[in-house]
N, C-alpha and C. Protein backbone atom coordinates (compact mmCIF):
# COMPACT_ATOMS: atom_id res chain seq x y z
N UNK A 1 -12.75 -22.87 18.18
CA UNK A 1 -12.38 -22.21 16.94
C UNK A 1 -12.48 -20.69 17.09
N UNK A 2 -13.68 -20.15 17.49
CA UNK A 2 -13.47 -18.72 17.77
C UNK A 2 -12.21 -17.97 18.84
N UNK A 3 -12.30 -19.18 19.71
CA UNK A 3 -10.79 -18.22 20.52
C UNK A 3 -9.26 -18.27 19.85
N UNK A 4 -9.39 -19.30 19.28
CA UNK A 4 -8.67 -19.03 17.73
C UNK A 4 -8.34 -17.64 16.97
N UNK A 5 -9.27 -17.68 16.63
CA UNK A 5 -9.95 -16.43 15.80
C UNK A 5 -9.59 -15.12 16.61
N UNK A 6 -10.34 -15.12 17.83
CA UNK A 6 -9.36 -13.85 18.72
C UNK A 6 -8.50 -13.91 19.03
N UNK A 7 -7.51 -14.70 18.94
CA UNK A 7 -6.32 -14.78 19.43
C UNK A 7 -5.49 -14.20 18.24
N UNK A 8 -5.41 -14.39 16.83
CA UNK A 8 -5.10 -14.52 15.80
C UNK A 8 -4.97 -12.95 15.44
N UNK A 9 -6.53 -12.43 15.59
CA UNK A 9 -6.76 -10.30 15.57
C UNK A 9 -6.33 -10.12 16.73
N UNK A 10 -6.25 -10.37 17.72
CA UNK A 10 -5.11 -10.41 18.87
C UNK A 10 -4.01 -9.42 18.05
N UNK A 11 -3.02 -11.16 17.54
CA UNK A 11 -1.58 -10.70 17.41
C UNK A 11 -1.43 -9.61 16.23
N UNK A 12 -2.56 -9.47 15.63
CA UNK A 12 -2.54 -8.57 14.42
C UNK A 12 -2.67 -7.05 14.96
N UNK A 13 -3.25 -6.95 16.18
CA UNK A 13 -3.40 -5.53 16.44
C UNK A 13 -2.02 -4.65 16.45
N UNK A 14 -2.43 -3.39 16.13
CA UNK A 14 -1.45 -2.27 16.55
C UNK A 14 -1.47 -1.47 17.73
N UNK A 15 -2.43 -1.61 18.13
CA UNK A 15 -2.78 -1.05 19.83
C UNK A 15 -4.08 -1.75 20.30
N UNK A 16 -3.93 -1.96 21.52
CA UNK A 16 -5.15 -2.42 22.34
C UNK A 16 -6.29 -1.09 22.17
N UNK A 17 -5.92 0.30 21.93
CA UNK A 17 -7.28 1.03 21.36
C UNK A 17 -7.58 0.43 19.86
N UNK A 18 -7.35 0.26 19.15
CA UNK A 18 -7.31 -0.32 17.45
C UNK A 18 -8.30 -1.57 17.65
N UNK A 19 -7.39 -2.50 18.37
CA UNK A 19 -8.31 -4.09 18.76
C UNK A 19 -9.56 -3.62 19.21
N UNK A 20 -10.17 -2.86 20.12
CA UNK A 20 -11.43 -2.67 20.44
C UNK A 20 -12.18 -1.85 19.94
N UNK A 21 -11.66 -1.08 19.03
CA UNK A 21 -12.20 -0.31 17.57
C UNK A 21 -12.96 -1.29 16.63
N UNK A 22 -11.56 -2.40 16.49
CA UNK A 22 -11.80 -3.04 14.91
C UNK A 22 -11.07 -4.42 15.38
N UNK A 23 -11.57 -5.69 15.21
CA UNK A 23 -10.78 -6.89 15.48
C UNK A 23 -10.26 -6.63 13.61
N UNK A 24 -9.35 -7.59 13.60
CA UNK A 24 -8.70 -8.12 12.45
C UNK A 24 -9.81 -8.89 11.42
N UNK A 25 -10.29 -8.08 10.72
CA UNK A 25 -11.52 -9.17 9.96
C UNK A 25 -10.63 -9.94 9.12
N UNK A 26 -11.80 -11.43 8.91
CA UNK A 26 -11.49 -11.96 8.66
C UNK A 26 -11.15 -12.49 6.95
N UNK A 27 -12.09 -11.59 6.60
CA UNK A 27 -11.19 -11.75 5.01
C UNK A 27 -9.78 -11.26 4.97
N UNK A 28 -9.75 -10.62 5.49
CA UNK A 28 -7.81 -9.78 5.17
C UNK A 28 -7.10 -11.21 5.75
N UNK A 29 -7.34 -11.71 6.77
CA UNK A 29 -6.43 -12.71 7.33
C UNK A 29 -6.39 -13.82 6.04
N UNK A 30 -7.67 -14.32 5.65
CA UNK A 30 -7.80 -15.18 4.45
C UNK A 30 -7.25 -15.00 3.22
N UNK A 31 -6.18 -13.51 3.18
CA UNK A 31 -5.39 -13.00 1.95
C UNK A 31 -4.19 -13.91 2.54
N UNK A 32 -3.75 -14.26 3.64
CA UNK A 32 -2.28 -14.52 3.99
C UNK A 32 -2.16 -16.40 3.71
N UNK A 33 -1.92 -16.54 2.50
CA UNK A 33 -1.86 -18.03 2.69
C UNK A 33 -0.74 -18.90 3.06
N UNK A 34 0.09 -18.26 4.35
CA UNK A 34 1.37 -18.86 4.42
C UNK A 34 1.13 -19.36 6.11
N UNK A 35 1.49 -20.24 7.36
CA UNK A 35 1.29 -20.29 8.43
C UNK A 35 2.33 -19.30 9.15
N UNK A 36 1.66 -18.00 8.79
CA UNK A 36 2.26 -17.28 9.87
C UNK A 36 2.06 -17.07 11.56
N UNK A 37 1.43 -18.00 11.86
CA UNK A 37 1.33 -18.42 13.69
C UNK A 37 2.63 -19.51 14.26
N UNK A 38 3.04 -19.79 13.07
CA UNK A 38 4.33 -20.23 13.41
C UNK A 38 5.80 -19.91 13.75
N UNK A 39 5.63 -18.32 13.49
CA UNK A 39 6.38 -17.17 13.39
C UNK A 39 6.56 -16.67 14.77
N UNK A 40 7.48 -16.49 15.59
CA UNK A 40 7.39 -15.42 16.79
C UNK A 40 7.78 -14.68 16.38
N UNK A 41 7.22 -13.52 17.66
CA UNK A 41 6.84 -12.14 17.95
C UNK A 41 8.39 -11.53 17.03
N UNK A 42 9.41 -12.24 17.16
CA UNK A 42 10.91 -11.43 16.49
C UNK A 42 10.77 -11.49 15.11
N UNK A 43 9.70 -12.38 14.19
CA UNK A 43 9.88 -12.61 12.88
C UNK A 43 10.61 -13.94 12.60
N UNK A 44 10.85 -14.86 13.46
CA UNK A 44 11.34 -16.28 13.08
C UNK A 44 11.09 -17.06 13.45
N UNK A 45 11.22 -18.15 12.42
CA UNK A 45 10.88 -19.58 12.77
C UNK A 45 12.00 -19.97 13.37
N UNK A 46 11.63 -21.42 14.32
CA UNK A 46 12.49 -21.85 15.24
C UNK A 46 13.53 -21.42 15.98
N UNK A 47 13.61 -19.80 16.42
CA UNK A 47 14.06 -18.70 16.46
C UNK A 47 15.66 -18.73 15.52
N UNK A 48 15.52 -18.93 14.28
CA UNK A 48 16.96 -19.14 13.58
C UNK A 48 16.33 -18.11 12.21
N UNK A 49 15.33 -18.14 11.26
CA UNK A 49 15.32 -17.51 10.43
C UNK A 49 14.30 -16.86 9.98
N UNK A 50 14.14 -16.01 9.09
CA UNK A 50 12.94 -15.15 8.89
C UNK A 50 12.15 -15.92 7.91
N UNK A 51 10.84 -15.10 7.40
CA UNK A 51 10.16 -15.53 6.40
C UNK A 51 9.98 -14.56 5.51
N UNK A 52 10.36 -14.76 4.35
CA UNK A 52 9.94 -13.70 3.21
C UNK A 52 8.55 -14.33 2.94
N UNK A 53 7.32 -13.46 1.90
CA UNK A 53 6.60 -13.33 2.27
C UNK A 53 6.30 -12.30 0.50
N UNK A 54 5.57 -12.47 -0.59
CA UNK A 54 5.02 -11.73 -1.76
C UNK A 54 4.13 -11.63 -2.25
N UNK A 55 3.82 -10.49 -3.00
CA UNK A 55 2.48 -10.16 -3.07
C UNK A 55 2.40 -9.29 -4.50
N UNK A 56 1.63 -9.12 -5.06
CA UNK A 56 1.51 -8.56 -6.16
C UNK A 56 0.88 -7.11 -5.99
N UNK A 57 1.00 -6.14 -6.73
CA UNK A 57 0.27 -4.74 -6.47
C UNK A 57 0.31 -4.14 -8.21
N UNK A 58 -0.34 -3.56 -8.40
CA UNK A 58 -0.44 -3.01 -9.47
C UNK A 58 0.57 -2.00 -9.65
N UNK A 59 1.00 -1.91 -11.02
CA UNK A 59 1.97 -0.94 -11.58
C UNK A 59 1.54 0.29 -11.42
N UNK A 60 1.61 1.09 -10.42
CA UNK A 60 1.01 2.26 -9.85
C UNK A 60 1.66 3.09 -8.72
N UNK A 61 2.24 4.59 -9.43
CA UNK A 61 3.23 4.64 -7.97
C UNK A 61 2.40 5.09 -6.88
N UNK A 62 1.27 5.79 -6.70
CA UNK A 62 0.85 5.78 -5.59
C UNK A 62 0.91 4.22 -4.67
N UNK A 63 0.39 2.96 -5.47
CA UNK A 63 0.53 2.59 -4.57
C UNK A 63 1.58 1.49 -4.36
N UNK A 64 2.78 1.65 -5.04
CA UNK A 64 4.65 1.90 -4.68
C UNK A 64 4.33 2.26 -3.31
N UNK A 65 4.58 3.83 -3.27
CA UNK A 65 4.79 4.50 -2.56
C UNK A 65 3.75 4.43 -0.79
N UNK A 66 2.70 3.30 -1.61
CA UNK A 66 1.96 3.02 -0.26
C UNK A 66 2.64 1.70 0.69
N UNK A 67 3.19 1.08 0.21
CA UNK A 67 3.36 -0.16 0.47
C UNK A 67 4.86 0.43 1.08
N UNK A 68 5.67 1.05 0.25
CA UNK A 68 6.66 1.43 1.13
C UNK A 68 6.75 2.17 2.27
N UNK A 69 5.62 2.94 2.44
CA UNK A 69 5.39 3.48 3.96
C UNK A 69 4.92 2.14 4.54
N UNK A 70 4.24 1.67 4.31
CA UNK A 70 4.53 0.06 5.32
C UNK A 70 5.59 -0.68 5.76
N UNK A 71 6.50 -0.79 4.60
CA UNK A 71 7.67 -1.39 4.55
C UNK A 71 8.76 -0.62 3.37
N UNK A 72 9.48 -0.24 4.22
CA UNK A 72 10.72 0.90 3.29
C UNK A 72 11.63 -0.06 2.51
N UNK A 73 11.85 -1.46 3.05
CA UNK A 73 12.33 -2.36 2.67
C UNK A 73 12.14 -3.81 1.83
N UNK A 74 10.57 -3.21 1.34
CA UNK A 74 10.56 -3.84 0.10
C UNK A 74 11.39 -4.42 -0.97
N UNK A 75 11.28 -5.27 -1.55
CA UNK A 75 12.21 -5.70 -2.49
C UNK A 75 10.99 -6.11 -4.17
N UNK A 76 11.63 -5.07 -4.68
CA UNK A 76 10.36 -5.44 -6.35
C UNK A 76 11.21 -5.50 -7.26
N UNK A 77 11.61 -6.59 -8.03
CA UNK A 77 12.27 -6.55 -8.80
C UNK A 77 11.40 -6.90 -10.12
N UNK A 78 12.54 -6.15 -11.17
CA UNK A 78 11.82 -5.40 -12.12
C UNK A 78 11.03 -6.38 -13.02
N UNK A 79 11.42 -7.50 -13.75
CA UNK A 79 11.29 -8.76 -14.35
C UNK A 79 10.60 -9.89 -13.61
N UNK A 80 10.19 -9.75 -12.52
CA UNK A 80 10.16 -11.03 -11.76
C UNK A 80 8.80 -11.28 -11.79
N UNK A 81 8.26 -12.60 -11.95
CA UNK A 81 6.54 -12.77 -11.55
C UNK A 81 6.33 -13.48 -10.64
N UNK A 82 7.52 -14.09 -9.90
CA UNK A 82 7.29 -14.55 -8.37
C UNK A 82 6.54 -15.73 -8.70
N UNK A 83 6.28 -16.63 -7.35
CA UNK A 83 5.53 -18.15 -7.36
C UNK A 83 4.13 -17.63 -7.73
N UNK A 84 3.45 -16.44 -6.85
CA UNK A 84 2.43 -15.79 -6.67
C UNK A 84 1.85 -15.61 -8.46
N UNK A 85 2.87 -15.34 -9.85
CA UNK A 85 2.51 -14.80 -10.86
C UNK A 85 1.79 -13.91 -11.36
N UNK A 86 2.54 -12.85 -10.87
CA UNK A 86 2.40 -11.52 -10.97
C UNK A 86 2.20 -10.99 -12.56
N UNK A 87 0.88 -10.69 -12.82
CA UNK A 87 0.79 -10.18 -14.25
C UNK A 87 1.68 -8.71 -15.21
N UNK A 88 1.95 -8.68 -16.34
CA UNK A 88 2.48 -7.66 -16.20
C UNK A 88 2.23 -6.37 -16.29
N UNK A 89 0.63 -5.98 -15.85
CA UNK A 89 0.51 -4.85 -15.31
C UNK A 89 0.46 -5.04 -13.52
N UNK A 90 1.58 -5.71 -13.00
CA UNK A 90 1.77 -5.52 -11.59
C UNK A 90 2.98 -5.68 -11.29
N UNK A 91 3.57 -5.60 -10.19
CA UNK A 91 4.88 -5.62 -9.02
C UNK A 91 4.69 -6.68 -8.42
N UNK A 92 5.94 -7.22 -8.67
CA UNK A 92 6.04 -8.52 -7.40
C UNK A 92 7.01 -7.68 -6.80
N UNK A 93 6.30 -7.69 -5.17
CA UNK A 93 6.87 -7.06 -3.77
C UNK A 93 7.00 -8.33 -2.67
N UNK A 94 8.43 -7.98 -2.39
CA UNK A 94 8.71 -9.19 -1.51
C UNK A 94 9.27 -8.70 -0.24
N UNK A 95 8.78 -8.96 0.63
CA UNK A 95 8.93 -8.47 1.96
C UNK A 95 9.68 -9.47 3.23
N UNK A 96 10.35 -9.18 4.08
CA UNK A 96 10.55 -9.89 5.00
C UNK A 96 9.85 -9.97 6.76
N UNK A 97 9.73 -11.13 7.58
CA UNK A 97 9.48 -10.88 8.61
C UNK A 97 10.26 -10.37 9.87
N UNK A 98 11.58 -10.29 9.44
CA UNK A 98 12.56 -10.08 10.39
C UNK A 98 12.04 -8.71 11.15
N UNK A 99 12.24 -8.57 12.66
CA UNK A 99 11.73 -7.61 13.09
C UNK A 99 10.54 -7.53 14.07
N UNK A 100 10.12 -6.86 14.93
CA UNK A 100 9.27 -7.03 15.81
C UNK A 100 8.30 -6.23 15.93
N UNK A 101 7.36 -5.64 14.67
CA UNK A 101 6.60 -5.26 13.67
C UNK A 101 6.30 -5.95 12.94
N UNK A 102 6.89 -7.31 12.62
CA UNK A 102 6.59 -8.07 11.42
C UNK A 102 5.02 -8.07 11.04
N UNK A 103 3.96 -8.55 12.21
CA UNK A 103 2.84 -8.92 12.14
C UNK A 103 1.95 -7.56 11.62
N UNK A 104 2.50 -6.39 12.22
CA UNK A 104 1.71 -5.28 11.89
C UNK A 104 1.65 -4.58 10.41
N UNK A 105 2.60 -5.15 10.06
CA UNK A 105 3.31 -5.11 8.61
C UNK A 105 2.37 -5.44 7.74
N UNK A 106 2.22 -6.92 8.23
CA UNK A 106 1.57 -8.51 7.45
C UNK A 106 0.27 -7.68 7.36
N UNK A 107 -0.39 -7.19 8.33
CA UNK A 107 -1.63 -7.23 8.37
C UNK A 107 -2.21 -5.97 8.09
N UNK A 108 -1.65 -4.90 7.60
CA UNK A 108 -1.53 -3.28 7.12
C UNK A 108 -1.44 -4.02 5.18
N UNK A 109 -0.25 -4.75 4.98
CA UNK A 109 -0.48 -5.24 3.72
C UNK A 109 -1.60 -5.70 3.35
N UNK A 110 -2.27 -6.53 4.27
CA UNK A 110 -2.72 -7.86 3.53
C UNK A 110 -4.07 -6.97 3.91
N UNK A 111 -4.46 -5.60 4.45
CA UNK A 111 -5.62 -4.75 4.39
C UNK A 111 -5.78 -3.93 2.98
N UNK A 112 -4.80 -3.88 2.16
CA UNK A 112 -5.04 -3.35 1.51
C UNK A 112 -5.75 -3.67 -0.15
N UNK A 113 -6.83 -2.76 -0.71
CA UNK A 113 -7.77 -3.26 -0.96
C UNK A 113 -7.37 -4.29 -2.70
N UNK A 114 -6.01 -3.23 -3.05
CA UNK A 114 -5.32 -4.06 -4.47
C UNK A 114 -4.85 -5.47 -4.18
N UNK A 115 -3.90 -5.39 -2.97
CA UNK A 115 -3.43 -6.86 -2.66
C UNK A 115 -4.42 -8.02 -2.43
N UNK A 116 -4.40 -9.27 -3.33
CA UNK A 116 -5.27 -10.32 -3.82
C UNK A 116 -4.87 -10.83 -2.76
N UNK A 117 -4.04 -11.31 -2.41
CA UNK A 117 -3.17 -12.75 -1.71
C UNK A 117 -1.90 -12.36 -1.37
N UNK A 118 -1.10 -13.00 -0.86
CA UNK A 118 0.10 -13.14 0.54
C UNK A 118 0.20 -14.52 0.44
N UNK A 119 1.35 -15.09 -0.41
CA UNK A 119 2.15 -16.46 -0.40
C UNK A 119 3.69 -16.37 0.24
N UNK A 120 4.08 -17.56 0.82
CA UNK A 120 5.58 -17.33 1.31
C UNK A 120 6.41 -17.53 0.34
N UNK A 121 7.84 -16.74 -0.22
CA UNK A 121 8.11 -17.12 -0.96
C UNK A 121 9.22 -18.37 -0.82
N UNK A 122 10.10 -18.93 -1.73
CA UNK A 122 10.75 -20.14 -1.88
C UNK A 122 11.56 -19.95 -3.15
N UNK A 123 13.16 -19.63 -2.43
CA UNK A 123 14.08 -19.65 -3.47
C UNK A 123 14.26 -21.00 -3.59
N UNK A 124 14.57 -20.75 -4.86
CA UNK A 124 15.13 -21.90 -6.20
C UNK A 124 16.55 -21.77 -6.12
């Protein structure tokens, strides 16, 4: 189970100096409730498609504007409360994995201290 565990802050690192700074703790990973180890390194499953991926953040542009330096390609639409049920003093932000950053993405989000949880999403 623990080589698990390193393997996991492994794929989460942003540099091999970062990993021996700081492994990936493990509450932030416990925000992501979707099996993202199923995902390769490109952002897809069975190498055919991506995973979107939402999260809630508070109605706050600083931290808008934080989440989009993570990801410029956010998607928040204005009305929406997502599977996740996003209250309405918050943003449902929906993100994709496409890309070969995906993981560093995942795990820069899912560090941050407003974001509760990380569900995959599922169009209707």
């Amino acid at each position: 189970m623990k080589l698990v565990s390193l393997l996991i802050a492994a794929a989460f690192c942003i540099s091999a100096s970062q990993c021996q700074e700081k492994k990936a703790d493990k509450k932030v990973l416990q925000k992501i409730e979707f099996d993202y180890a199923s995902i390769s390194d490109e952002g897809l499953i069975n190498s055919e498609v991506s995973v979107d991926y939402e999260f809630c953040i508070p109605k706050d542009d600083a931290k808008v504007a934080e989440i989009k330096s993570i990801e410029p390609d956010v998607k928040m639409p204005s009305m929406a409360k997502g599977r996740i049920g996003c209250s309405k003093e918050e943003w449902l932000c929906i993100v994709n994995t496409s890309g070969p950053e995906w993981k560093e993405k995942l795990y820069a989000i899912a560090s941050l201290p407003y974001v509760k949880k990380i569900v995959q999403t599922y169009y209707e």
